[in-house]
C-alpha atoms as a PDB file:
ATOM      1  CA  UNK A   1      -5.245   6.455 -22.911  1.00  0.00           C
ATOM      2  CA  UNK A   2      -2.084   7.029 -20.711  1.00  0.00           C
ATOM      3  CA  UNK A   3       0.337   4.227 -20.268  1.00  0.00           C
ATOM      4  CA  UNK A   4       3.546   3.897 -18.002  1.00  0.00           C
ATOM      5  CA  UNK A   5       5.771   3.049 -20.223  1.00  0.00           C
ATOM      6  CA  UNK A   6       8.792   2.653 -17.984  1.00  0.00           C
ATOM      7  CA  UNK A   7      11.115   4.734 -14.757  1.00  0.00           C
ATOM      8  CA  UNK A   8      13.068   7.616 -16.620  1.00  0.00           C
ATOM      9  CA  UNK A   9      16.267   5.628 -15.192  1.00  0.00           C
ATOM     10  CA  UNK A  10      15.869   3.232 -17.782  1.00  0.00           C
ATOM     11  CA  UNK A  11      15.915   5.601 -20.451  1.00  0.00           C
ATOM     12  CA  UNK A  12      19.326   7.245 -20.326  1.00  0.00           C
ATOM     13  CA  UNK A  13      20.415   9.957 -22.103  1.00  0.00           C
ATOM     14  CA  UNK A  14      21.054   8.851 -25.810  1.00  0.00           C
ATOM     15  CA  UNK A  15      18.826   5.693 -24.997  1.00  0.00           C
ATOM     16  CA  UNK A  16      16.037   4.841 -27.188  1.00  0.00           C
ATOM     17  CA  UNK A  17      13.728   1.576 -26.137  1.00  0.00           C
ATOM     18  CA  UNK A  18      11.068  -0.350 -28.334  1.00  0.00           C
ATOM     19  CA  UNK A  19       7.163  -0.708 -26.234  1.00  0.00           C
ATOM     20  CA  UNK A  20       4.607  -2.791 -27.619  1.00  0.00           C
ATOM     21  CA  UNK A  21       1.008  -1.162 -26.508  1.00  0.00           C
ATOM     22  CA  UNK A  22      -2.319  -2.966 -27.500  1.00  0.00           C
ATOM     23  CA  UNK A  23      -0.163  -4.618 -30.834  1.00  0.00           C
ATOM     24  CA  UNK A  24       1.727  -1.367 -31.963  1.00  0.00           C
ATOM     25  CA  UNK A  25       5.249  -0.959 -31.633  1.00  0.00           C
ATOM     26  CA  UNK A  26       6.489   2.132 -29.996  1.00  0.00           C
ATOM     27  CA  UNK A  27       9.745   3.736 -30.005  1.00  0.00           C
ATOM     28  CA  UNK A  28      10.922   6.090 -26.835  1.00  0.00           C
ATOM     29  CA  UNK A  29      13.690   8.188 -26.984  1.00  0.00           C
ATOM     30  CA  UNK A  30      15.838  10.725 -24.458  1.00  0.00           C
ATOM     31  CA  UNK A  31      17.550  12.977 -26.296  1.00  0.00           C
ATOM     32  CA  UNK A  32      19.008  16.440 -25.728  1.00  0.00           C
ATOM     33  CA  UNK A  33      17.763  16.304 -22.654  1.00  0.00           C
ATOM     34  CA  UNK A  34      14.046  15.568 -23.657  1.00  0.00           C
ATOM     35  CA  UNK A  35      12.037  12.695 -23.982  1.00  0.00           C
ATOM     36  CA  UNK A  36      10.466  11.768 -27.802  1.00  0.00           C
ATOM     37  CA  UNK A  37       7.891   8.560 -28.866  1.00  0.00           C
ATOM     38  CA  UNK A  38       7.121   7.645 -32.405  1.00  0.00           C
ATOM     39  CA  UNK A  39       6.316   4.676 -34.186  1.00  0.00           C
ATOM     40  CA  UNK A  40       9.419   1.936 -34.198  1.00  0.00           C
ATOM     41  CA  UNK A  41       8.811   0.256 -37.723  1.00  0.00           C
ATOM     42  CA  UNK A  42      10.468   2.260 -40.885  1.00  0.00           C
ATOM     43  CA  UNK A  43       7.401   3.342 -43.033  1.00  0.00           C
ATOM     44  CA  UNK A  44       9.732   2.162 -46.206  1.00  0.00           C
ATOM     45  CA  UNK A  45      11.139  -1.388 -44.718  1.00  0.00           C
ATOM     46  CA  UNK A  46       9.131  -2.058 -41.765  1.00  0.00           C
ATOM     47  CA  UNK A  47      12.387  -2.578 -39.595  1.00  0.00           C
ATOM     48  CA  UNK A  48      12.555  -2.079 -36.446  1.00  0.00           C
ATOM     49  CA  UNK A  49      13.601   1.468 -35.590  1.00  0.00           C
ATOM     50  CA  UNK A  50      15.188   0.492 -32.340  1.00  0.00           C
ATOM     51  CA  UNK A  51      17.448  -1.742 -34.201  1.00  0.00           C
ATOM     52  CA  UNK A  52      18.643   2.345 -35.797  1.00  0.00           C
ATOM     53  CA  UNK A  53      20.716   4.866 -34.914  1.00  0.00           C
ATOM     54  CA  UNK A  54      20.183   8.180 -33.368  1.00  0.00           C
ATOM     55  CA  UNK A  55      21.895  11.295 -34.953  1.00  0.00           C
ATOM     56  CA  UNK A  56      21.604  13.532 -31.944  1.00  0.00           C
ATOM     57  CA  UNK A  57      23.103  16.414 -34.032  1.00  0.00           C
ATOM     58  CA  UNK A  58      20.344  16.441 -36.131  1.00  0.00           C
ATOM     59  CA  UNK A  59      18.314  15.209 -33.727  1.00  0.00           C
ATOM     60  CA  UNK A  60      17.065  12.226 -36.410  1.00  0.00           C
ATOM     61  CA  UNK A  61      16.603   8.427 -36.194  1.00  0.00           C
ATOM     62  CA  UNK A  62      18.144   6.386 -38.750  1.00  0.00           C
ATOM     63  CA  UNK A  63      16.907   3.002 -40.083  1.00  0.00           C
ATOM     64  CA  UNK A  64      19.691   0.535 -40.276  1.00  0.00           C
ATOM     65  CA  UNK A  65      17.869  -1.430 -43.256  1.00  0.00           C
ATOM     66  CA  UNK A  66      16.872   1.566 -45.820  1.00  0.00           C
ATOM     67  CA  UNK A  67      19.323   4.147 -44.280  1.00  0.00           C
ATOM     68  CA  UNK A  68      16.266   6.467 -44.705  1.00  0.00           C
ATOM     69  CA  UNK A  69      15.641   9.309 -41.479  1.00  0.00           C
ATOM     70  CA  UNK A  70      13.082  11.176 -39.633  1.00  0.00           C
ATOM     71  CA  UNK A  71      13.128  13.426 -37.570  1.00  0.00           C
ATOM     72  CA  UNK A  72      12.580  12.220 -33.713  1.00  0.00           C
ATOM     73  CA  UNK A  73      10.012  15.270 -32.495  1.00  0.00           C
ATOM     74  CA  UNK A  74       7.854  15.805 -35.570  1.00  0.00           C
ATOM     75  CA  UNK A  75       7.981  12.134 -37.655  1.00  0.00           C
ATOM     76  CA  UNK A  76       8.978  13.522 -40.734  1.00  0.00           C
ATOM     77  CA  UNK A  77      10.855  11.876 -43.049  1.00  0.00           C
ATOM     78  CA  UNK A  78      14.148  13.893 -43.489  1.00  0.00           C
ATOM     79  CA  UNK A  79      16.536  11.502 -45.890  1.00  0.00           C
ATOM     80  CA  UNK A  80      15.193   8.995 -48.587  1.00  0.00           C
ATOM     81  CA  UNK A  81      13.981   6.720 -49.226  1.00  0.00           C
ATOM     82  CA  UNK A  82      11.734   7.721 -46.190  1.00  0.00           C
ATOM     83  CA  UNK A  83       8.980   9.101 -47.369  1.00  0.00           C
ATOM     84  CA  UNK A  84       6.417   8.830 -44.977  1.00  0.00           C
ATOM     85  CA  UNK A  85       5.888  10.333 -41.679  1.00  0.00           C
ATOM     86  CA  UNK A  86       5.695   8.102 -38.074  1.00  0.00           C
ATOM     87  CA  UNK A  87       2.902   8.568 -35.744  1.00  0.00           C
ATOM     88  CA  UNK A  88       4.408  11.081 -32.538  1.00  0.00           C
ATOM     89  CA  UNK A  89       3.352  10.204 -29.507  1.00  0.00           C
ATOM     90  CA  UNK A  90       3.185  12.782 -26.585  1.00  0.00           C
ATOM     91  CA  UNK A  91       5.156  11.568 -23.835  1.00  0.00           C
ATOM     92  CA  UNK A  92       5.725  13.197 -20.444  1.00  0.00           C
ATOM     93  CA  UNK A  93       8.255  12.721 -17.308  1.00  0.00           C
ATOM     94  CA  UNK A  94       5.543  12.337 -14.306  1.00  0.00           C
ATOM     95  CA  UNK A  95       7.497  12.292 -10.934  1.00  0.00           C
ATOM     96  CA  UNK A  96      10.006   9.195 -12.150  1.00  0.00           C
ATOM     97  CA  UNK A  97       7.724   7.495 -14.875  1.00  0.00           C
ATOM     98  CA  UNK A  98       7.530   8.320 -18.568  1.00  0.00           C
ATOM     99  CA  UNK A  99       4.075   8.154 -19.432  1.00  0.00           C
ATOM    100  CA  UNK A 100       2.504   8.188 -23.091  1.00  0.00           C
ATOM    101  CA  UNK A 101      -0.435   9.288 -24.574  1.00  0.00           C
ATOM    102  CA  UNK A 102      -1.320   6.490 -26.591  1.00  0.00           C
ATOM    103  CA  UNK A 103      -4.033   6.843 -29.344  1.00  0.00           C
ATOM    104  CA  UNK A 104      -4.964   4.193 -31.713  1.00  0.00           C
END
């Protein structure tokens, strides 16, 4: 299912923005020039990822509970105690909307 998720003017560069969709949470990101979704709850904590930080040099959200990372356009954890992956989502710029691919 596709879902306009917002205008890409409310995503700036460096911006990341929590969605919920049908009961999930879902992070979007613009970073580097490209646009990212994953899940927004910390697979160790269950925080809320938009609550993080972004590392844009290694391109890696950080949880601001655990401290743990992954890795914004694969889901892999990348520093513990993450240790499981988030669900990507494939998001596209269409005209001036983001729109996700949403699969539950």
């Amino acid at each position: 299912m596709q879902v306009v998720l917002c205008k890409a003017s409310d995503l700036p560069e460096g911006a990341m923005k929590r969605f919920e969709l049908m009961g999930y949470d879902v992070l979007a990101i613009h970073a580097s020039g490209q646009y990212f979704a994953l899940d927004a709850a910390c697979t160790n904590k269950y925080a809320d990822l938009s609550q993080g930080t972004l590392d844009l040099d290694r391109k890696v959200l950080v949880c601001q509970e655990c401290r743990g990372s992954w890795d914004i356009a694969t889901g892999e954890p990348k520093d513990s105690p993450a240790a499981f992956p988030l669900t990507v989502y494939e998001i596209v710029l269409t005209g001036e909307d983001l729109v996700l691919t949403f699969t539950y």
